[in-house]
Protein backbone atom coordinates (compact mmCIF):
# COMPACT_ATOMS: atom_id res chain seq x y z
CA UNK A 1 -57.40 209.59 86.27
CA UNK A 2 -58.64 205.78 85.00
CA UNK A 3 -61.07 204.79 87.00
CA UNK A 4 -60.30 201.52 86.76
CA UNK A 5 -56.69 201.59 87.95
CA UNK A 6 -57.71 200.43 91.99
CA UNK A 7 -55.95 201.01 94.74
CA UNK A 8 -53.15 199.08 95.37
CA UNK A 9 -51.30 199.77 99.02
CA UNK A 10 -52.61 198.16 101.94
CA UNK A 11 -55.57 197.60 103.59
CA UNK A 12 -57.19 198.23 100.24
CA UNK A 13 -55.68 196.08 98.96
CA UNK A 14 -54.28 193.17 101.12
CA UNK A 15 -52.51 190.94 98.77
CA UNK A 16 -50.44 192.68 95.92
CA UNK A 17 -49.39 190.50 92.90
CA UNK A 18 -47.21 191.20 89.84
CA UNK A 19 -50.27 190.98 87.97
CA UNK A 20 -51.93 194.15 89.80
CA UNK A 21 -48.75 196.44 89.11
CA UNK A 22 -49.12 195.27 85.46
CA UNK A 23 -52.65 196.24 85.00
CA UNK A 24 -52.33 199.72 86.48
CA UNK A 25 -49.20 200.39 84.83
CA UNK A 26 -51.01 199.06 81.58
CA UNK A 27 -54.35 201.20 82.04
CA UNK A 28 -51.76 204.37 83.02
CA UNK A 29 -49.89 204.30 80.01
CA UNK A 30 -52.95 203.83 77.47
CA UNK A 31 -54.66 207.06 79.36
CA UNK A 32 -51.33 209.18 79.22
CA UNK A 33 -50.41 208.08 75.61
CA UNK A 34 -54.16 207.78 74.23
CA UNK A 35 -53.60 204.64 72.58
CA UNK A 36 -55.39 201.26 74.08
CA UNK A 37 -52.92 199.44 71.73
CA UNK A 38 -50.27 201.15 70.09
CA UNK A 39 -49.48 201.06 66.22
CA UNK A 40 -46.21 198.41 65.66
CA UNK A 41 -44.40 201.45 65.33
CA UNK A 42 -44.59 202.76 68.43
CA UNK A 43 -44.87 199.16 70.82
CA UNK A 44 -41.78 198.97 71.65
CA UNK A 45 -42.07 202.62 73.60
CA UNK A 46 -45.28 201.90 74.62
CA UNK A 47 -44.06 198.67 76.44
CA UNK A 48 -40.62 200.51 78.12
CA UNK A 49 -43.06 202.73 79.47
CA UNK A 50 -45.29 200.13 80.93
CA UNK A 51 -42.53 198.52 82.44
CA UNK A 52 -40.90 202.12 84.15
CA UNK A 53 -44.45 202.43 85.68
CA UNK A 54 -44.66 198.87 86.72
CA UNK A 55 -41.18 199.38 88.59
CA UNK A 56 -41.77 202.38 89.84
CA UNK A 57 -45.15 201.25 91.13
CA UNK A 58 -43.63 197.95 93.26
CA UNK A 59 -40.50 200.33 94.28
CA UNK A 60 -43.17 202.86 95.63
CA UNK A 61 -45.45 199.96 97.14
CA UNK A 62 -42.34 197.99 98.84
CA UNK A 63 -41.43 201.33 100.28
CA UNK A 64 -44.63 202.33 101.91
CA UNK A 65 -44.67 202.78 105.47
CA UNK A 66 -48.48 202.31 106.79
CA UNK A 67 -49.17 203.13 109.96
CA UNK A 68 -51.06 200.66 112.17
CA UNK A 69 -49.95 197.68 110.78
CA UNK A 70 -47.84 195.31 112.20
């Protein structure tokens, strides 16, 4: 997978912004789709799916139990 998509649940990652879920949905959909930017011709698909993983991604974090934490 892209190394630099980070962890993003806590602990690892304590404080979870909009801006997080962006960049790993971002660096997810250039790895699966093999485009860093995508020809004007295909943006606006490129972009829907950077938005499905960004929502997916913040439905998946908000429903995360971790154990432990209080």
């Amino acid at each position: 997978m892209c190394r630099s998509i980070k962890t993003l649940r806590p602990p690892a990652t304590p404080e979870v912004g909009e801006e997080d879920i962006r960049a790993a949905a971002l660096q997810y959909v250039r790895k699966v789709s093999g485009f860093r930017a995508p020809a004007a011709h295909n943006q606006a698909v490129f972009d829907e799916a950077v938005d499905a993983v960004a929502g997916a991604t913040a439905r998946l974090l908000d429903g995360l139990v971790v154990r432990g934490r209080q």
